[in-house]
Protein backbone atom coordinates (compact mmCIF):
# COMPACT_ATOMS: atom_id res chain seq x y z
CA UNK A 1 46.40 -2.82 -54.19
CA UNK A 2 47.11 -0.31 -51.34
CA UNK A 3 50.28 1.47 -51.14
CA UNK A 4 50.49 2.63 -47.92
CA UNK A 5 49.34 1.66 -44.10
CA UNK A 6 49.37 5.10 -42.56
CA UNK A 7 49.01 4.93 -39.13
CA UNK A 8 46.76 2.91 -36.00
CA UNK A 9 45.48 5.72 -33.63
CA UNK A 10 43.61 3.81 -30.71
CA UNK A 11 42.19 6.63 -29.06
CA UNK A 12 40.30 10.07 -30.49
CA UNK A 13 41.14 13.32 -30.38
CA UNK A 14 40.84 14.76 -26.67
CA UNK A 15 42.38 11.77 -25.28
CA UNK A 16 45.86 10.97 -25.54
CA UNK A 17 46.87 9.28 -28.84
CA UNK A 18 48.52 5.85 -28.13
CA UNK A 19 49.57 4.45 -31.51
CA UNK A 20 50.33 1.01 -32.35
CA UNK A 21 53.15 0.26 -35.09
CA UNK A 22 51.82 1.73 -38.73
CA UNK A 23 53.76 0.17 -41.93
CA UNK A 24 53.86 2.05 -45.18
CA UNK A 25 54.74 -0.62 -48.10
CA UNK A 26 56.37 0.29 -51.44
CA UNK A 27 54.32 -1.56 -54.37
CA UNK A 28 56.90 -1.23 -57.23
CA UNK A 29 55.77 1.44 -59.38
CA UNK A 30 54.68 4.96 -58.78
CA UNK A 31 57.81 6.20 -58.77
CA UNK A 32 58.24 4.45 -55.41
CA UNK A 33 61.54 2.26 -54.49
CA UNK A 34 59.16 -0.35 -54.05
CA UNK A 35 59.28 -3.57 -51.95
CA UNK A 36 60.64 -1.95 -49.01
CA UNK A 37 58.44 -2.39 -45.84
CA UNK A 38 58.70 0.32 -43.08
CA UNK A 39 57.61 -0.71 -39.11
CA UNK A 40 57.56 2.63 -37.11
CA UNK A 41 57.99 2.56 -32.73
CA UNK A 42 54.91 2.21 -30.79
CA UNK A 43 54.10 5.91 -30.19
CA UNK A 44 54.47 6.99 -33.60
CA UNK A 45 52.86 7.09 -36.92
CA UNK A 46 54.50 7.38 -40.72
CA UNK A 47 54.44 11.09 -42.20
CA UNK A 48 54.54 10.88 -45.73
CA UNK A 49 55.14 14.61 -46.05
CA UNK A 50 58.50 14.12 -43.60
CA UNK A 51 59.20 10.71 -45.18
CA UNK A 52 59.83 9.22 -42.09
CA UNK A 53 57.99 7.92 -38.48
CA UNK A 54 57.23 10.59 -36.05
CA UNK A 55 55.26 11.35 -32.97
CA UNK A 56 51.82 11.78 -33.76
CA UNK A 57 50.09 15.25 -33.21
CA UNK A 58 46.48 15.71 -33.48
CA UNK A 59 45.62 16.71 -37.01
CA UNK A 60 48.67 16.25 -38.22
CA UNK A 61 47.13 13.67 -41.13
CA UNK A 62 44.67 14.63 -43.54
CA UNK A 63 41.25 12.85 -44.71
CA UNK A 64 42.84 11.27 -47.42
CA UNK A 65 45.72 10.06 -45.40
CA UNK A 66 43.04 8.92 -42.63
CA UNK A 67 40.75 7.37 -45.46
CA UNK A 68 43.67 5.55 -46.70
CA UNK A 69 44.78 4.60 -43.42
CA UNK A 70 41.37 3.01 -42.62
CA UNK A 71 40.95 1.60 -45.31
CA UNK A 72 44.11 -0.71 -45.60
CA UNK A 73 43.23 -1.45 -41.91
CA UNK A 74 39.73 -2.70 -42.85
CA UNK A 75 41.07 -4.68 -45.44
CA UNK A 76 43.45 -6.51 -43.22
CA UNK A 77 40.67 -7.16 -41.03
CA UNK A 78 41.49 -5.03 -38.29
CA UNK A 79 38.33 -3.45 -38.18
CA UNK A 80 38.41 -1.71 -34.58
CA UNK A 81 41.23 0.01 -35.64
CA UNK A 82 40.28 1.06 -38.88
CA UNK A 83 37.13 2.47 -36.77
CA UNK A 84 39.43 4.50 -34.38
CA UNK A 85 41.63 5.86 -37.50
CA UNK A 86 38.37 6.85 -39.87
CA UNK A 87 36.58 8.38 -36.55
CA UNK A 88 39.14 10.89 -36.68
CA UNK A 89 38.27 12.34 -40.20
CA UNK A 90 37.80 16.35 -40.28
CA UNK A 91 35.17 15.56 -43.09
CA UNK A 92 32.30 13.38 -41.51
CA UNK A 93 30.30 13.34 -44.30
CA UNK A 94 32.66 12.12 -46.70
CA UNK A 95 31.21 8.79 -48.16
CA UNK A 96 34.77 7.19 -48.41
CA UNK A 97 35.06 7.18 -44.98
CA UNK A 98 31.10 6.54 -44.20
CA UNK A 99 31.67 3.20 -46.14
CA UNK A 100 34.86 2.07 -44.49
CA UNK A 101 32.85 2.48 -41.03
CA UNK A 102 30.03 0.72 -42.56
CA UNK A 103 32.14 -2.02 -43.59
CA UNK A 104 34.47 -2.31 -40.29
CA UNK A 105 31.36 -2.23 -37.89
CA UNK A 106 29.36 -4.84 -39.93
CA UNK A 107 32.55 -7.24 -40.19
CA UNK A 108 32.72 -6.34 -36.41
CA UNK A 109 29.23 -7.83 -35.85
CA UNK A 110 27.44 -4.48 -35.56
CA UNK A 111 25.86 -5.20 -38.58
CA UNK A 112 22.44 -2.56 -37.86
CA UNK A 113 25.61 0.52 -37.66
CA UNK A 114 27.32 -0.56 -40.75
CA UNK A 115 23.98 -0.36 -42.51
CA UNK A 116 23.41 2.75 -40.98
CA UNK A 117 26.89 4.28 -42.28
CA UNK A 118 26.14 2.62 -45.77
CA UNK A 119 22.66 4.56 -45.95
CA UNK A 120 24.14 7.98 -44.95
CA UNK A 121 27.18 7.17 -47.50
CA UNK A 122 24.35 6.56 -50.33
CA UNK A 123 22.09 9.99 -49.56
CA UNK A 124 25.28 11.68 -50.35
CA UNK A 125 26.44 9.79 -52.78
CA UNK A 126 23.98 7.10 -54.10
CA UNK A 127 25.77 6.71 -57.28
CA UNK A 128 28.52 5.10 -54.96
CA UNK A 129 28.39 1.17 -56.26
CA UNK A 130 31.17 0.01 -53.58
CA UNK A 131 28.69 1.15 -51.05
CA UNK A 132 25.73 -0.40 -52.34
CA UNK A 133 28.06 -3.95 -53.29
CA UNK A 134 28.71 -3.63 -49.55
CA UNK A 135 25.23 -2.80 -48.54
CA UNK A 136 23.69 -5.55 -50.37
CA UNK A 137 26.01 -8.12 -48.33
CA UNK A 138 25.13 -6.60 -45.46
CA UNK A 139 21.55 -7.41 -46.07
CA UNK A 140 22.72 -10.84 -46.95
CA UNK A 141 23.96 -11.15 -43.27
CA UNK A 142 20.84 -10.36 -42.31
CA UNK A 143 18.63 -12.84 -44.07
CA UNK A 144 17.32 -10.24 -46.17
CA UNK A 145 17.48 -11.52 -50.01
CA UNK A 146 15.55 -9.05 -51.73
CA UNK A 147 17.26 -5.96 -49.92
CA UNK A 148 20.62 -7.57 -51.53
CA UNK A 149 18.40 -7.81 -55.14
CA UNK A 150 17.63 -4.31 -54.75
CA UNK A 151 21.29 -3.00 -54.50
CA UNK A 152 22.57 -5.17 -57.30
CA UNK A 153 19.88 -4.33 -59.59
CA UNK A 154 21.32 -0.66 -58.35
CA UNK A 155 24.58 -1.54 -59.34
CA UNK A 156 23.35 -2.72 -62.36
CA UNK A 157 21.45 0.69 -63.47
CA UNK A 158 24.24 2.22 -62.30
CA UNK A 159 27.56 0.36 -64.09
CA UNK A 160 26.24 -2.34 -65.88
CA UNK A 161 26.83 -6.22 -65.37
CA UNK A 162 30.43 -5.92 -66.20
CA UNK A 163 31.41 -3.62 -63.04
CA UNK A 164 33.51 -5.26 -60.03
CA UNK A 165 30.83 -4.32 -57.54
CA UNK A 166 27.94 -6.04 -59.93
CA UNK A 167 30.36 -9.17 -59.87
CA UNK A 168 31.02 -9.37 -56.28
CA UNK A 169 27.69 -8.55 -54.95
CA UNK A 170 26.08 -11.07 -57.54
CA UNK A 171 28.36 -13.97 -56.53
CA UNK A 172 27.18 -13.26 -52.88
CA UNK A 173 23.77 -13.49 -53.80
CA UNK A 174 24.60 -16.99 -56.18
CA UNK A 175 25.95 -18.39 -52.45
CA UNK A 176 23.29 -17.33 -50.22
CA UNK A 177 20.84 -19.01 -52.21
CA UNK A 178 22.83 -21.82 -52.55
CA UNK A 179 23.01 -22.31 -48.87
């Protein structure tokens, strides 16, 4: 589970930053209060340093605040906005964020640009079995069953049969060729 929802930037660095409402939730736990939700003004973004909402400056989070950011926004299927957050990573060739733009265009429909994120993740980081899980239902989408065989047997070599990612990408496959 995600603990926090950093911020929604909808534009990129040289423009100005207009920023929908970002949440930060406590998950009890961590040392956190927990439960508490957190909604900040349009026009501003949750600092975790300050503990508090604020007006956004331009690299005022860092890539692990960004990836984080994107991430939870991905997951809540917000994908365009996940794509403006990761976008605005210092590190471009970190494979955390290459993924979560993989994954955000391809649920987006751009399916040929998420595979294209997922195959620069992988040549710097092909041990990376999230990517290739995701990869191999991208080729799903695509029709193509044996580029989907190819990542799971990956997986596989990689983790075993046990591993989340071997799981996931294997019950995809068991569906596809069930319908």
């Amino acid at each position: 589970m995600r603990r926090r929802l950093l911020v929604q930037v909808l534009a990129v660095a040289a423009l100005p930053l207009f920023v929908a409402p970002a949440f930060t939730a406590g998950e009890g736990g961590g040392g956190g209060s927990g439960g508490g939700t957190t909604q900040c003004k349009k026009g501003e973004v949750w600092d975790k340093k300050k503990n508090k909402c604020v007006k956004p400056q331009y690299g005022m989070l860092d890539d692990d605040s960004i990836y984080e950011a994107g991430h939870d926004l991905a997951m809540a299927g917000r994908y365009d906005e996940a794509i403006s957050v990761l976008t605005l990573a210092a590190n471009k060739q970190d494979p955390r964020i290459l993924n979560y733009l993989g994954y955000s265009h391809r649920h987006s429909g751009r399916i040929t640009v998420g595979l294209g994120y997922y195959e620069e993740a992988l040549r710097i980081n092909p041990d990376y079995t999230l990517v290739r899980e995701y990869l191999g239902e991208a080729h799903l989408q695509i029709g193509d069953l044996a580029g989907a065989q190819e990542q799971l047997k990956e997986i596989e070599k990689r983790t075993g049969k046990g591993s989340r990612e071997y799981g996931m990408l294997s019950e995809q496959i068991d569906h596809f060729l069930r319908s």
